[in-house]
N, C-alpha and C. Protein backbone atom coordinates (compact mmCIF):
# COMPACT_ATOMS: atom_id res chain seq x y z
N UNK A 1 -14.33 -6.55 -6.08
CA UNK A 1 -13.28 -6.21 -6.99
C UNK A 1 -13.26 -7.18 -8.17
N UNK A 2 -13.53 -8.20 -7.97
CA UNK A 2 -13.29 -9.66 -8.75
C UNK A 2 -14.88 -9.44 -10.17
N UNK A 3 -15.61 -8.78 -9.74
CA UNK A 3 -16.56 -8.31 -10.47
C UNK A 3 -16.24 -7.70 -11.00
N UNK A 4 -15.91 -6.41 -11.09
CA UNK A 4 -15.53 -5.09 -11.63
C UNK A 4 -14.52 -5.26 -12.65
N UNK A 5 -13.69 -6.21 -11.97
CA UNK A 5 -12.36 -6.49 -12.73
C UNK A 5 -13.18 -7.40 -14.40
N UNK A 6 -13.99 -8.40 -14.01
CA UNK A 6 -14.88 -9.46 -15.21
C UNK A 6 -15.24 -8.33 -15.73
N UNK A 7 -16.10 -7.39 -15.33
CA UNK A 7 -17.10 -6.22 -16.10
C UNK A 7 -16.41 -5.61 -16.95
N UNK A 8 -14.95 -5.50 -16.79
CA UNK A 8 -13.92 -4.58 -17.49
C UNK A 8 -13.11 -5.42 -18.15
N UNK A 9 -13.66 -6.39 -18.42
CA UNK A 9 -12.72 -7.50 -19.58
C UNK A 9 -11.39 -8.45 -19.47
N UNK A 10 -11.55 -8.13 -17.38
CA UNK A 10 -10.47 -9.13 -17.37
C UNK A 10 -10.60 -10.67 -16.99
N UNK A 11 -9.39 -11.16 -17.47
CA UNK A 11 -9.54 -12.68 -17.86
C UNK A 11 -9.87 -13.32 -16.15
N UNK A 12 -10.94 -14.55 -16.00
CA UNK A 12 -11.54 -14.64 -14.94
C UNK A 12 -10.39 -15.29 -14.13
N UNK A 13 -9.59 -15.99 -14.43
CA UNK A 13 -8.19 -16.54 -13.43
C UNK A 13 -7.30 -15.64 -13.16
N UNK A 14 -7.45 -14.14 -14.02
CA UNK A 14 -6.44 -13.23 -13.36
C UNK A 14 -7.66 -12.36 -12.18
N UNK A 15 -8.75 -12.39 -12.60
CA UNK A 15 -9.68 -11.43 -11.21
C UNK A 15 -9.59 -12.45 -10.25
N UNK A 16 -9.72 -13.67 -10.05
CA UNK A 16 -9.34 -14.55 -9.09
C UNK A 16 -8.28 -14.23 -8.68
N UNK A 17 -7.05 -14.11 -9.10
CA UNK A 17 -5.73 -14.10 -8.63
C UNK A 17 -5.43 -12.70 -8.03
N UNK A 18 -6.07 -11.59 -8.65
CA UNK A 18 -6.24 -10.59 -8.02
C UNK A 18 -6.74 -10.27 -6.50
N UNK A 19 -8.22 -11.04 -6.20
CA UNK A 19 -9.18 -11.15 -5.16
C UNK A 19 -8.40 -11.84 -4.28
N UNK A 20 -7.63 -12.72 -4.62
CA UNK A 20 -7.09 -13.91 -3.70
C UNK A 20 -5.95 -13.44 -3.26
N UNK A 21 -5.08 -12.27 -3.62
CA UNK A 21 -3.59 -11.44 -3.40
C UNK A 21 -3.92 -10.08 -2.34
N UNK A 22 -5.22 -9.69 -3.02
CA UNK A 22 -6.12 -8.31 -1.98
C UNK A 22 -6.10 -9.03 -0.45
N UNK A 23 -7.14 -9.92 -0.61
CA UNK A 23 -7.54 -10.28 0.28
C UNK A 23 -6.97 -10.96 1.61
N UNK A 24 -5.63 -10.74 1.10
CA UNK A 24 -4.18 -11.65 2.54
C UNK A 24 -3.15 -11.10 2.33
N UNK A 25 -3.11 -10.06 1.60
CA UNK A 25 -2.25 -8.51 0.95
C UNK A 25 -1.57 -7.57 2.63
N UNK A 26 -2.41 -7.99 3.36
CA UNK A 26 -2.30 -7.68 5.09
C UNK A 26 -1.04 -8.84 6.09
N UNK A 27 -1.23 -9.59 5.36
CA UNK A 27 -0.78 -11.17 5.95
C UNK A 27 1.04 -10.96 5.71
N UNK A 28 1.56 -12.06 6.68
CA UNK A 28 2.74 -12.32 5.76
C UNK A 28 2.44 -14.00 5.34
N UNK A 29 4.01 -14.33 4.18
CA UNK A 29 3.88 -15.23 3.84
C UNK A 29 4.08 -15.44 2.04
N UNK A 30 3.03 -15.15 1.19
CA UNK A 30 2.69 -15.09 0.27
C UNK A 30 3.75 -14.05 -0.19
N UNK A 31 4.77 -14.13 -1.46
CA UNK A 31 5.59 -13.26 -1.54
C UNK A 31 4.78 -12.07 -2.36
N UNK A 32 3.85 -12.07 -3.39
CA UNK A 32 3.35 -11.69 -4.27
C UNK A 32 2.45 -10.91 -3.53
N UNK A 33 1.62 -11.42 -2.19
CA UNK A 33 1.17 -10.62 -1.57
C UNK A 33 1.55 -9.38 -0.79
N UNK A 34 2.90 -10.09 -0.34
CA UNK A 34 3.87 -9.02 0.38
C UNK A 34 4.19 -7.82 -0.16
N UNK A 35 4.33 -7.88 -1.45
CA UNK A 35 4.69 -6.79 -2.59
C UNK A 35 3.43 -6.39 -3.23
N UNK A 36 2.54 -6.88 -2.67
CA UNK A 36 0.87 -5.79 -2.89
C UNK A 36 1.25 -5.11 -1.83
N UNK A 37 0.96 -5.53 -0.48
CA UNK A 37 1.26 -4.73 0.35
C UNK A 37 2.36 -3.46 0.57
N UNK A 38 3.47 -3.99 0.30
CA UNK A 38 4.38 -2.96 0.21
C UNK A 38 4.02 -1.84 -0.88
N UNK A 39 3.81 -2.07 -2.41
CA UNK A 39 2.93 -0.89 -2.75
C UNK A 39 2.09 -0.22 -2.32
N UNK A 40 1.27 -1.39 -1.71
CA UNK A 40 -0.08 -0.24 -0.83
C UNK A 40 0.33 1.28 -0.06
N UNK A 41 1.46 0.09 1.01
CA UNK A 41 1.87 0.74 2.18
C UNK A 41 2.59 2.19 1.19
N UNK A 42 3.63 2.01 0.33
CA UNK A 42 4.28 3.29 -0.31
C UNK A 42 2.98 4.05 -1.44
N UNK A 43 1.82 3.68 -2.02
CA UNK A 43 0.80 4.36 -2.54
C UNK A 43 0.30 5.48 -1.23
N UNK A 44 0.34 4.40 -0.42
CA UNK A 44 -0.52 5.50 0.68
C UNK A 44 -0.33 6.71 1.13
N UNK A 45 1.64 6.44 1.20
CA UNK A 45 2.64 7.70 1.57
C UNK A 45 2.47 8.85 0.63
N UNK A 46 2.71 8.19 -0.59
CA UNK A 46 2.73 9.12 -1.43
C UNK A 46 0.92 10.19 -1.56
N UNK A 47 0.06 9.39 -1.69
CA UNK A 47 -1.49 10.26 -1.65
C UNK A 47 -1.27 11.19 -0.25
N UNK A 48 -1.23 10.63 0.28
CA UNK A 48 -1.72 11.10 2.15
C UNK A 48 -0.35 12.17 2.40
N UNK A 49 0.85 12.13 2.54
CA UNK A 49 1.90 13.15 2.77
C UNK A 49 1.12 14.13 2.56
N UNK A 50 1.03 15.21 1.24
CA UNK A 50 0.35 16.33 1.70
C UNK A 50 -0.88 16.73 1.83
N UNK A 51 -1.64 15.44 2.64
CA UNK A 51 -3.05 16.02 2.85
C UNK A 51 -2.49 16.57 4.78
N UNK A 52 -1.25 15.41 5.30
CA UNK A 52 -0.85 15.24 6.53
C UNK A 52 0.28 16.56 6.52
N UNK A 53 0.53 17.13 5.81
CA UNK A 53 1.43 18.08 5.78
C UNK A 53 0.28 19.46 5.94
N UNK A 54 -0.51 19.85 5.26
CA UNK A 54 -1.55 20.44 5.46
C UNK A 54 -2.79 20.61 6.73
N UNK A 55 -2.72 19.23 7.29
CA UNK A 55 -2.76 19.30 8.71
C UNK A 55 -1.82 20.07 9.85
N UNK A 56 -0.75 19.98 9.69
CA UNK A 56 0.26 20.09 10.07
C UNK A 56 0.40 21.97 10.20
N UNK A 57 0.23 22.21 9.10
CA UNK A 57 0.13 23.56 8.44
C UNK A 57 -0.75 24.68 8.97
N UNK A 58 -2.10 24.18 9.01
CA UNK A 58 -3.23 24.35 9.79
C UNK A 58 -2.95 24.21 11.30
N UNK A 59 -1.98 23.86 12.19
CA UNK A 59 -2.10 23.60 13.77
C UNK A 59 -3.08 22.64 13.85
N UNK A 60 -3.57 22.28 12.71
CA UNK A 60 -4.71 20.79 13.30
C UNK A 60 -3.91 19.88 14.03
N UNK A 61 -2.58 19.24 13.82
CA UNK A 61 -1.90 17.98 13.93
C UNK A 61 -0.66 18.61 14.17
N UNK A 62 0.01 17.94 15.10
CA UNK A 62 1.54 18.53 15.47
C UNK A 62 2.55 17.60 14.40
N UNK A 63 3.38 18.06 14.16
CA UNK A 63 4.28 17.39 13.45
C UNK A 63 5.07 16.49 13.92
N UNK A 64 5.25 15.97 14.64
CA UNK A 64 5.33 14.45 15.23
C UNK A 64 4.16 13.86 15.37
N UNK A 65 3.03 14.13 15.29
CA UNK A 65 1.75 13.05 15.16
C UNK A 65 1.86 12.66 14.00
N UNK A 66 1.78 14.14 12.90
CA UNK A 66 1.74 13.28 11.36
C UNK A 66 2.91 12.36 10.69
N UNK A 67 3.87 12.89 11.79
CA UNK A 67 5.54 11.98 11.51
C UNK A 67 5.29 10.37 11.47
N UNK A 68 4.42 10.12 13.04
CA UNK A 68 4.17 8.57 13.75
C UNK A 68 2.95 8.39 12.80
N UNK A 69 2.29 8.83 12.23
CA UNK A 69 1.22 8.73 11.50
C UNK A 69 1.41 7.95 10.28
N UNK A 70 2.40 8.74 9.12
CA UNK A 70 2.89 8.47 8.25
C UNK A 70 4.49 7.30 8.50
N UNK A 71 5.29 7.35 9.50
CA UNK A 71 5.95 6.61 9.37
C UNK A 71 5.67 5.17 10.07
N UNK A 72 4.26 4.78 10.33
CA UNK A 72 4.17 3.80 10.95
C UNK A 72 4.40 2.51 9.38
N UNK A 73 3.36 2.80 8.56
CA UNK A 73 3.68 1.97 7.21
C UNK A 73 5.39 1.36 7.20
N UNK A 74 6.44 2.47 7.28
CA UNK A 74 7.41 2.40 6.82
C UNK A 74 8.31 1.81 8.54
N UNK A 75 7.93 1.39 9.27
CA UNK A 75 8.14 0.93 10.16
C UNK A 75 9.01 -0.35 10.27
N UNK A 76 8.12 -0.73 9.41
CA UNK A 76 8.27 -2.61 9.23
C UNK A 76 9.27 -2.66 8.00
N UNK A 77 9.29 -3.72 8.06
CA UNK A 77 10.32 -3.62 6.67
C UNK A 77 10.12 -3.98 5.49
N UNK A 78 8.97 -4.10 5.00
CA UNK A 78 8.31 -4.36 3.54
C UNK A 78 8.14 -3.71 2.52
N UNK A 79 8.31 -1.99 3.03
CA UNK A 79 8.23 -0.96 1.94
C UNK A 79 9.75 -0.95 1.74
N UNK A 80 10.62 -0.93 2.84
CA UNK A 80 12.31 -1.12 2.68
C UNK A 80 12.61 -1.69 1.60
N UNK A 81 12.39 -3.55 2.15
CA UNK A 81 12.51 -4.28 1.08
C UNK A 81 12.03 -4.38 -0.33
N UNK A 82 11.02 -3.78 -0.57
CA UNK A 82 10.37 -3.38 -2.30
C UNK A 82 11.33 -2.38 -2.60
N UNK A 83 11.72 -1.58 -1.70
CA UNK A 83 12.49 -0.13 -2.44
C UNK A 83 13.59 -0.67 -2.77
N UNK A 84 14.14 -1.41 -2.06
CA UNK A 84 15.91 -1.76 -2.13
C UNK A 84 15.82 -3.30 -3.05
N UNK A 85 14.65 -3.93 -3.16
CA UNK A 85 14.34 -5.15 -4.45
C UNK A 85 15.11 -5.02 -5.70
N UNK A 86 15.71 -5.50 -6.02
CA UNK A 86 16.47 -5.71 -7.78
C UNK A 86 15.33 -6.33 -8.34
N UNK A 87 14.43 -6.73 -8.02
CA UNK A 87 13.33 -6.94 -8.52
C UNK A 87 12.71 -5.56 -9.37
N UNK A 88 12.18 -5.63 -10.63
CA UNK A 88 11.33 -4.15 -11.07
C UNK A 88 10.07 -4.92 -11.74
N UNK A 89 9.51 -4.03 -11.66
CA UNK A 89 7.96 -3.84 -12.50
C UNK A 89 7.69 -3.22 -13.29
């Protein structure tokens, strides 16, 4: 990523800071990381819902699988806390 990011003109202490937020973005601790994560976790909901709804649709997946599926992200409390943040971006 830290490449791609240089290749595309960004400044080399922000692709560092980027690589270094990805990469423990899983972790707790790091607040900045926490709130990568919590985007992740709510990016994901938002892409994936209706590919998991379409499962659903199909009899592929029962609708409590794709329920525990999709609400495992939102489980924890990190997407909570970004949503309900007075913090904005």
């Amino acid at each position: 990523m830290g490449e791609w990011l240089l290749a595309h003109g960004a400044e080399p202490d922000f692709a560092l800071e980027v690589v270094s937020l990805v990469s423990v973005h899983e972790e707790r601790g790091l607040a900045e990381a926490e709130l990568l994560q919590a985007a992740d976790s709510l990016s994901f909901l938002e892409v994936q819902v209706e590919f998991f709804a379409g499962l659903v649709a199909r009899g592929e997946w029962s609708e409590q699988a794709a329920v525990a599926k999709l609400g495992g992200c939102m489980s924890g409390s990190r997407c909570r806390r970004l949503a309900s943040s007075p913090r904005r971006c």
